[in-house]
N, C-alpha and C. Protein backbone atom coordinates (compact mmCIF):
# COMPACT_ATOMS: atom_id res chain seq x y z
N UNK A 1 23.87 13.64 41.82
CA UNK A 1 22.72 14.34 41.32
C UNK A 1 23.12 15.33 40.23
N UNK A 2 24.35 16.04 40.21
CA UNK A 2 24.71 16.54 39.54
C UNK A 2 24.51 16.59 37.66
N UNK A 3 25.58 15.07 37.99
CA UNK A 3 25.66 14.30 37.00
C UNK A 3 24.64 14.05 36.26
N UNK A 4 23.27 13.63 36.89
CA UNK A 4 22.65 13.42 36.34
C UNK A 4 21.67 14.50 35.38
N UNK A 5 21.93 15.79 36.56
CA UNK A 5 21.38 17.00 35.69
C UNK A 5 22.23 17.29 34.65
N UNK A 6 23.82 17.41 34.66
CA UNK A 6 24.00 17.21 33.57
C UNK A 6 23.79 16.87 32.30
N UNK A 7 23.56 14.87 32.50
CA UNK A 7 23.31 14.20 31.30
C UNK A 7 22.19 14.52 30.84
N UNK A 8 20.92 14.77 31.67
CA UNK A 8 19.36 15.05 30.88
C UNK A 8 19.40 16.60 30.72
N UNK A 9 20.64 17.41 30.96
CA UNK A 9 20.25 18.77 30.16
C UNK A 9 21.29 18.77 28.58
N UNK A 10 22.31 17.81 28.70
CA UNK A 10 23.09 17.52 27.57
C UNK A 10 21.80 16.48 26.45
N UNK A 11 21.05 15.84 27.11
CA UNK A 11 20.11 15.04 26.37
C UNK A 11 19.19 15.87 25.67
N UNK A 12 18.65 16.61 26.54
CA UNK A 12 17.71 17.61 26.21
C UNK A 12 17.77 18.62 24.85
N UNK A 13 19.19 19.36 25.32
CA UNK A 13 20.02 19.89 23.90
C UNK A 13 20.08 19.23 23.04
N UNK A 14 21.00 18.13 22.58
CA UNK A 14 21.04 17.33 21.56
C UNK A 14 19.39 16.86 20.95
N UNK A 15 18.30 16.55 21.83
CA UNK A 15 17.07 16.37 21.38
C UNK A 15 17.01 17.29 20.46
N UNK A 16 16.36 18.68 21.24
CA UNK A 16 16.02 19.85 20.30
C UNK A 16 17.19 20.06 19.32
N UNK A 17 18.34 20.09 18.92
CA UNK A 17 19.57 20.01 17.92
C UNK A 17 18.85 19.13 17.12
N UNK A 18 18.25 17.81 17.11
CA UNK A 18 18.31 16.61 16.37
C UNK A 18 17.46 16.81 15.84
N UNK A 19 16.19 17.68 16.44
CA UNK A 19 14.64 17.60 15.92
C UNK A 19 14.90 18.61 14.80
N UNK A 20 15.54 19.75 14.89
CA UNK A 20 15.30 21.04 14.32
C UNK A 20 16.21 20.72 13.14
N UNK A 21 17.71 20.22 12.75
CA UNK A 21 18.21 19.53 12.07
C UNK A 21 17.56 18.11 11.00
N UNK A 22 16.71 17.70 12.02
CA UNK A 22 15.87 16.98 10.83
C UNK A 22 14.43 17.16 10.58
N UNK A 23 14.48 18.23 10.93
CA UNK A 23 13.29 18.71 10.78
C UNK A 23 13.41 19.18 9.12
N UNK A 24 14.68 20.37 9.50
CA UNK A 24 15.14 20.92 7.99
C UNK A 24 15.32 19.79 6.97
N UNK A 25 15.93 18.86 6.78
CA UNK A 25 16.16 17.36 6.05
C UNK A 25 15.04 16.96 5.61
N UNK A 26 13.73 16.96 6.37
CA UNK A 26 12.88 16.41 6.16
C UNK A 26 11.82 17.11 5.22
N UNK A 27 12.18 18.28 5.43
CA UNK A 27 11.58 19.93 4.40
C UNK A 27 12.36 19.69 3.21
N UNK A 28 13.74 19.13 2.76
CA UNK A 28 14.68 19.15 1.86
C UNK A 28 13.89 17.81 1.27
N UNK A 29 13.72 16.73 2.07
CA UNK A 29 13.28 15.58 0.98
C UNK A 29 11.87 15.38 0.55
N UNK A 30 10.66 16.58 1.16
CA UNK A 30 9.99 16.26 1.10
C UNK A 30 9.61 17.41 -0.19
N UNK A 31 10.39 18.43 -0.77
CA UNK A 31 10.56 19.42 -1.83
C UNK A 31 10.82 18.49 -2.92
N UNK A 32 11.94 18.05 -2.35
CA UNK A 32 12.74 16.94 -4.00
C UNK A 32 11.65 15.96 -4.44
N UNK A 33 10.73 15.62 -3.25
CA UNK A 33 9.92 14.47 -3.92
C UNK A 33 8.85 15.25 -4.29
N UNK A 34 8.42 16.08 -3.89
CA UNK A 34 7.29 16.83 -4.80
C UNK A 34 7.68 17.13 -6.04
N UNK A 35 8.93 17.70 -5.92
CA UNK A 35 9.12 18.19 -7.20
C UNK A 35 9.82 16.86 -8.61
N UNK A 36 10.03 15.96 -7.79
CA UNK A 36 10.21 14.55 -8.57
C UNK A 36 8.72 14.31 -9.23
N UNK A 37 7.74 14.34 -8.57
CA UNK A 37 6.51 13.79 -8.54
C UNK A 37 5.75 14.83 -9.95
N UNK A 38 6.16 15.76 -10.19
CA UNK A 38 5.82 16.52 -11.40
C UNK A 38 6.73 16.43 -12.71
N UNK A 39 7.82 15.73 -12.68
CA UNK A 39 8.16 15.25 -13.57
C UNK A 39 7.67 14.75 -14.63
N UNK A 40 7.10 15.18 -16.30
CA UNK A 40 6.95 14.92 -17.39
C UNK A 40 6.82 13.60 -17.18
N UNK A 41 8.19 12.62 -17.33
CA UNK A 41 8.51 11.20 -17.05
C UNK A 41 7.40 10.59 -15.78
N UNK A 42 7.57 10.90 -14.77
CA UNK A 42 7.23 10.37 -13.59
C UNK A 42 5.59 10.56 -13.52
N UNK A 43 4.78 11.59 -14.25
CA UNK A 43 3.52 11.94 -14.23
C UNK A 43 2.61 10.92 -15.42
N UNK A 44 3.64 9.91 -16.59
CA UNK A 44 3.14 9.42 -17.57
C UNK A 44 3.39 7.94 -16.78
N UNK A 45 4.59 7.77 -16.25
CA UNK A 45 4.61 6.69 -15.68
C UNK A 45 3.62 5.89 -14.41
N UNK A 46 3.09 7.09 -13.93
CA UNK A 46 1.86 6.82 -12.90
C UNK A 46 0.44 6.93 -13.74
N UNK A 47 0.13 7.77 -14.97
CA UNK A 47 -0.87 7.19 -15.60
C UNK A 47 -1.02 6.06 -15.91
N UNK A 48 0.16 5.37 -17.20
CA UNK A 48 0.58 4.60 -17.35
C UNK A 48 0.07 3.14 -16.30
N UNK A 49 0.58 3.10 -14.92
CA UNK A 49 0.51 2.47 -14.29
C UNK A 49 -1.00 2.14 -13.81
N UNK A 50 -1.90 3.45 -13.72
CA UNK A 50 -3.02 3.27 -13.11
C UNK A 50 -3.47 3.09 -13.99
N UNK A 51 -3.71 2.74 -15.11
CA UNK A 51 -4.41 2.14 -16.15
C UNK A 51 -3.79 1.09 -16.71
N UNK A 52 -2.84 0.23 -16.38
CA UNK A 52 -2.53 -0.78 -16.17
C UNK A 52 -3.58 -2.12 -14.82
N UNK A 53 -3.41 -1.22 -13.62
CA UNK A 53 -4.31 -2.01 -12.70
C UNK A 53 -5.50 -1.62 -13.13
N UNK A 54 -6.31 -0.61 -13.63
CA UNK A 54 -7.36 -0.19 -13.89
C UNK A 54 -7.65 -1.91 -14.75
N UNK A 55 -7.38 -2.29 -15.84
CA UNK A 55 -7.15 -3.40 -16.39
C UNK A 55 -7.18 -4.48 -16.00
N UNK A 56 -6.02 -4.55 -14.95
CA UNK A 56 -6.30 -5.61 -14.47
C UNK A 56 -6.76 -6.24 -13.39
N UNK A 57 -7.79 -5.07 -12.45
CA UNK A 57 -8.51 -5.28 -11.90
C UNK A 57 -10.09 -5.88 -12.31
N UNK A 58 -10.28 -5.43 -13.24
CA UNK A 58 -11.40 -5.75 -14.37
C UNK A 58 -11.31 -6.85 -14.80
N UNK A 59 -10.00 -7.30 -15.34
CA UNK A 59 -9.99 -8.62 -16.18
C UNK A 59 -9.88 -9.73 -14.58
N UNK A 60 -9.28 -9.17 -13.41
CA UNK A 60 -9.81 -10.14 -12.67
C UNK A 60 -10.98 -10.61 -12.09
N UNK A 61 -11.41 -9.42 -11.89
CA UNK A 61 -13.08 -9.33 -11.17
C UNK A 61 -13.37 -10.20 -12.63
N UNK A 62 -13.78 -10.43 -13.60
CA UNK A 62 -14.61 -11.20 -14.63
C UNK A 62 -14.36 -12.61 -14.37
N UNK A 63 -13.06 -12.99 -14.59
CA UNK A 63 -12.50 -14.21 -14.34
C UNK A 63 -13.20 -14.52 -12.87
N UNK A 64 -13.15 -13.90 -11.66
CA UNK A 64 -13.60 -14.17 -10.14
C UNK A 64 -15.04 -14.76 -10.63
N UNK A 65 -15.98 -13.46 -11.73
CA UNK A 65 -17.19 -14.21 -11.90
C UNK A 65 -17.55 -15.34 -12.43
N UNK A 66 -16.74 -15.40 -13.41
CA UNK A 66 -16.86 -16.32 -14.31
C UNK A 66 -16.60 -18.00 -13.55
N UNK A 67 -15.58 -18.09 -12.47
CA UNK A 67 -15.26 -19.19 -11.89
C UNK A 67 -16.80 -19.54 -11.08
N UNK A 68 -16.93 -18.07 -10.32
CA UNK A 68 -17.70 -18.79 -9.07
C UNK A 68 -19.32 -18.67 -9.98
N UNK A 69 -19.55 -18.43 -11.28
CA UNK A 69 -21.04 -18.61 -11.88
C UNK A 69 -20.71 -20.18 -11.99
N UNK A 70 -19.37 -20.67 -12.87
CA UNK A 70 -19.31 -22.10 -13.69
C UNK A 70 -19.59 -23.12 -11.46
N UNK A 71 -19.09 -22.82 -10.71
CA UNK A 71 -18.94 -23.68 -9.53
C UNK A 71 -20.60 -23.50 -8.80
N UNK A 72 -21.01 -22.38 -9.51
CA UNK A 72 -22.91 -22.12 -8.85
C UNK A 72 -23.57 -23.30 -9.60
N UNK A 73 -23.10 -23.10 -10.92
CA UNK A 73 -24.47 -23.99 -11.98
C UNK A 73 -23.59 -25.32 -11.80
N UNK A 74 -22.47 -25.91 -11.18
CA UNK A 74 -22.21 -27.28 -10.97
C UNK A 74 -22.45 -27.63 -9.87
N UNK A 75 -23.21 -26.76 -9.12
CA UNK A 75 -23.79 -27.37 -7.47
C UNK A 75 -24.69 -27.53 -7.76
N UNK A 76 -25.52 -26.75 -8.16
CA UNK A 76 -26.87 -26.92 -8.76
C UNK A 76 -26.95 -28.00 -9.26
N UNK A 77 -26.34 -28.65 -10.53
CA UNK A 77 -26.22 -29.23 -11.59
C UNK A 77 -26.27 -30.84 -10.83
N UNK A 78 -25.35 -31.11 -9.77
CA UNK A 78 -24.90 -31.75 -9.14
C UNK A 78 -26.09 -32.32 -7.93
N UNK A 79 -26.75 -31.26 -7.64
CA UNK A 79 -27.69 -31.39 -6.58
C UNK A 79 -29.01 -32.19 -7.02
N UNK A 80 -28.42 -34.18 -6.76
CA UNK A 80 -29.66 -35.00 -6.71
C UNK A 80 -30.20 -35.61 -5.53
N UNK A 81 -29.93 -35.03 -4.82
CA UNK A 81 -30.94 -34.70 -3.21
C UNK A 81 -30.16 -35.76 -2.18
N UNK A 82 -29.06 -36.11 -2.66
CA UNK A 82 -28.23 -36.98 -2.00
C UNK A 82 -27.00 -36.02 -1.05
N UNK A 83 -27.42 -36.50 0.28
CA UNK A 83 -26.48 -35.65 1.28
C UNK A 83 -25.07 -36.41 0.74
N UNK A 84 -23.78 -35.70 1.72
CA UNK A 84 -22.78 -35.97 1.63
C UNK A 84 -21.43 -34.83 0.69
N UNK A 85 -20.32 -35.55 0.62
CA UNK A 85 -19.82 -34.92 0.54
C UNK A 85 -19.92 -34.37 -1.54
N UNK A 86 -19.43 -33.19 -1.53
CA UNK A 86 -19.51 -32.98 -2.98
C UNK A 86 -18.81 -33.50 -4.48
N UNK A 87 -19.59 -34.20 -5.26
CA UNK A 87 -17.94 -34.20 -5.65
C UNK A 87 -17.24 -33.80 -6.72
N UNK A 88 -15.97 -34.39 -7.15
CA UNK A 88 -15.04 -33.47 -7.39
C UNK A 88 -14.95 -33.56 -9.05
């Protein structure tokens, strides 16, 4: 029984050691990346970027319409009252 109080009060320590140790680490990387994140460079490169997808979210959504208008007016187009399959 001893032993075992031992190991879970040696566990215990090392826990709180491990937490409070990376606790600090985690305050250290989470400074550097803020302060990365204001970077001149790094603040043009995320404009940059979001107006890149800004782009090409747009030019896809058109294309999306543009497919499924041309596949509306060829069902339509297609539709001479004959069941079955569609075709191609």
């Amino acid at each position: 029984m001893k032993r075992k109080l031992t190991f879970a009060t040696g566990m215990a320590v090392g826990y709180v050691a491990g937490t409070h140790a990376g606790r600090q680490r985690y305050e250290q990387m989470k400074q550097k990346a803020h302060e990365l994140s204001r970077q001149p460079t790094v603040v043009d490169a995320r404009e940059n970027l979001r107006d890149h997808a800004s782009t090409a979210t747009k030019t896809v959504a058109a294309k999306v319409t543009e497919v499924a208008s041309e596949l509306t007016h060829k069902l339509h187009a297609s539709g001479d009252g004959e069941s079955g399959p569609l075709p191609r």
